[in-house]
Protein backbone atom coordinates (compact mmCIF):
# COMPACT_ATOMS: atom_id res chain seq x y z
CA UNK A 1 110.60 179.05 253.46
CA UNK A 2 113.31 178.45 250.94
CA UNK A 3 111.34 179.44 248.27
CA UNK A 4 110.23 182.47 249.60
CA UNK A 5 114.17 183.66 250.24
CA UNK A 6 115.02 182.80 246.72
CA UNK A 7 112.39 184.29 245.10
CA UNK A 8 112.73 187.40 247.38
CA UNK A 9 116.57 187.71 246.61
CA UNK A 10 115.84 187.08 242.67
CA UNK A 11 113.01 189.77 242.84
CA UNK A 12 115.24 192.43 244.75
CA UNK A 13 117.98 191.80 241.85
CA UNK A 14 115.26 191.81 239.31
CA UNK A 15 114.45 195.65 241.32
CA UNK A 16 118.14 196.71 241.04
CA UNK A 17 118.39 195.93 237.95
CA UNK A 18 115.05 197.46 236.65
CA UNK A 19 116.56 200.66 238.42
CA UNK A 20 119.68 200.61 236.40
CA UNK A 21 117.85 199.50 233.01
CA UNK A 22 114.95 201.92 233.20
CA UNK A 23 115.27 205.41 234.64
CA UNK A 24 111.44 205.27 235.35
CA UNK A 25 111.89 202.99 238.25
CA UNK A 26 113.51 205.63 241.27
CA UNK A 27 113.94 203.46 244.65
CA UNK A 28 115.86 205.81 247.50
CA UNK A 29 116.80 203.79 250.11
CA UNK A 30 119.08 200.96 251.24
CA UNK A 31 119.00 197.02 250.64
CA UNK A 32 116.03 196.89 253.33
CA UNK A 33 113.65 198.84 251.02
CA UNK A 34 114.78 196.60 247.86
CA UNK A 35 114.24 193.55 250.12
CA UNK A 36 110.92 194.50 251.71
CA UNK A 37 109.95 195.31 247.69
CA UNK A 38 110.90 192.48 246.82
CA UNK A 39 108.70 190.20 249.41
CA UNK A 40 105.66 192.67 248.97
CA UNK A 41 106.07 191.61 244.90
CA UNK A 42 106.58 187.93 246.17
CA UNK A 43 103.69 187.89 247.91
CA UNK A 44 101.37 189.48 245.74
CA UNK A 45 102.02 187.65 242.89
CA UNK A 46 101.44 184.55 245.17
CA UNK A 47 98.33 185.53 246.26
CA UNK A 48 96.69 186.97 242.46
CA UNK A 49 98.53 183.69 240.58
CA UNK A 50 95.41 181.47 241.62
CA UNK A 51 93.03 184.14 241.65
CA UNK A 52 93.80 185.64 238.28
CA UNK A 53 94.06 182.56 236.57
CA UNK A 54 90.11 181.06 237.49
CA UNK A 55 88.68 184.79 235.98
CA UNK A 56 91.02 183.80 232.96
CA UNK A 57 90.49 180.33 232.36
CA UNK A 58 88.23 180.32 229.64
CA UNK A 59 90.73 181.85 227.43
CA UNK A 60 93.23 178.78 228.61
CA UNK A 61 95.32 179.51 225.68
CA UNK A 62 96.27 183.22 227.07
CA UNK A 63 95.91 182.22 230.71
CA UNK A 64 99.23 181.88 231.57
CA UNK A 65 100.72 185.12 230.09
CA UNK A 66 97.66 187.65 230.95
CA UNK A 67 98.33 185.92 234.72
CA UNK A 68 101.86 186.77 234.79
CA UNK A 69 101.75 189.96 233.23
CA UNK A 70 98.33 191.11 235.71
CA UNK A 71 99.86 190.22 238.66
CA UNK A 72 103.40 191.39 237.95
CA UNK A 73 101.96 195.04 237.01
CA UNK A 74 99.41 194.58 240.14
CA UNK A 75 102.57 193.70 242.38
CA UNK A 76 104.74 196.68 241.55
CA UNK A 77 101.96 199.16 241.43
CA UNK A 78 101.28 197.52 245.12
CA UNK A 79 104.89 198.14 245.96
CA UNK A 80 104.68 201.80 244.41
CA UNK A 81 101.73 203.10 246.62
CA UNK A 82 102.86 201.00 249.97
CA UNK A 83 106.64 202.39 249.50
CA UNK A 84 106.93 206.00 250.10
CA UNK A 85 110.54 205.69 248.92
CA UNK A 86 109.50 204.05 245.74
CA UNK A 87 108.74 206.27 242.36
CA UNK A 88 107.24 205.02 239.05
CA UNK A 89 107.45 207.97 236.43
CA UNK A 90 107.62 208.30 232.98
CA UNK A 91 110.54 207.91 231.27
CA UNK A 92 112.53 207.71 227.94
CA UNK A 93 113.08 203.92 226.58
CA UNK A 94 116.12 203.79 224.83
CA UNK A 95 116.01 200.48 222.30
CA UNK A 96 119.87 200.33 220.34
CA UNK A 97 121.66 202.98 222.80
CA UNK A 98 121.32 206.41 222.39
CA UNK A 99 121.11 207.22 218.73
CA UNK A 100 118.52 203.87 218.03
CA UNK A 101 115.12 203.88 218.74
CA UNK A 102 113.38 206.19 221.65
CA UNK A 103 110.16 205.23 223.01
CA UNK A 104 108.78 207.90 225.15
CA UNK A 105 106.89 205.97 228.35
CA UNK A 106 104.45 206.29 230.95
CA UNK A 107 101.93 205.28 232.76
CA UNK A 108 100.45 201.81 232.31
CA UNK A 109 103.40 201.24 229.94
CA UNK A 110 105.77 202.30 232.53
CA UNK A 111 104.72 199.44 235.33
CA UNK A 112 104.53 196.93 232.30
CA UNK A 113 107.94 197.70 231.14
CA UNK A 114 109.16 197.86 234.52
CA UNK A 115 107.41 194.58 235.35
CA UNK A 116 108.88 192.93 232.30
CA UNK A 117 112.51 193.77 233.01
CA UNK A 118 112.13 192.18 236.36
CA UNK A 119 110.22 188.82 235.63
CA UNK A 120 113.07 188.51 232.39
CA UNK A 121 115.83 189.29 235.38
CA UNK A 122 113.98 186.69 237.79
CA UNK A 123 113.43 184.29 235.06
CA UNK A 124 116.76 184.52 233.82
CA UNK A 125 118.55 183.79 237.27
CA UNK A 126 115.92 180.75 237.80
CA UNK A 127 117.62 179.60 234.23
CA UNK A 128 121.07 179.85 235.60
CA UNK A 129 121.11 178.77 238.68
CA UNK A 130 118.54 175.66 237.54
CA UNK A 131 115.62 176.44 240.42
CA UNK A 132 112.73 174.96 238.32
């Protein structure tokens, strides 16, 4: 049970933060919707983890990261379609600010990048507060 509430508070951080890093990522609510997206993201990437990774296995050098990456795109677009108050759109990435590099993205891309920014977030707040 403790596991679950940690992970579900680092995921709804990993969401708020998404929403402030990538204007793709609209969530119009209050902290219920972040939290209930956050235990839906839990929870899915609990149950493909196993799943995922026996269809993978052969390739047991790329397992872990085609796992992660599956079910963290799987997860949000989960969260996207079972949220009515949850949009994914396209949107501009900016890479150095404003006047670096602009990558226009969307679709796929947009859940990947979306998903990325949230398992660095969650994997960065496992680092710091040492919950390996």
């Amino acid at each position: 049970m403790k596991g679950l509430l940690q992970s579900t508070v680092m995921n709804a951080i990993g969401l708020y933060i998404a929403t402030l890093v990538a204007s793709g990522l609209v969530i119009k609510g209050d902290y219920i919707i972040f939290a209930g997206a956050a235990l839906t993201l839990v929870l899915v990437k609990a149950l493909l983890k196993p799943l995922l990774s026996v269809f993978v296995f052969p390739f047991a050098f790329l397992s872990f990261a085609i796992v992660i990456v599956v079910s963290n795109i799987i997860g949000l677009y989960l969260v996207a379609v079972l949220f009515k108050s949850i949009y994914i759109t396209p949107f501009t990435l900016n890479v150095l600010g404003s006047d670096g590099l602009n990558y226009q993205v969307g679709g796929v891309l947009s859940y990947l990048v979306i998903s990325g920014i949230i398992a660095l977030v969650v994997k960065a707040l496992e680092w710091v507060f040492d919950l390996n």
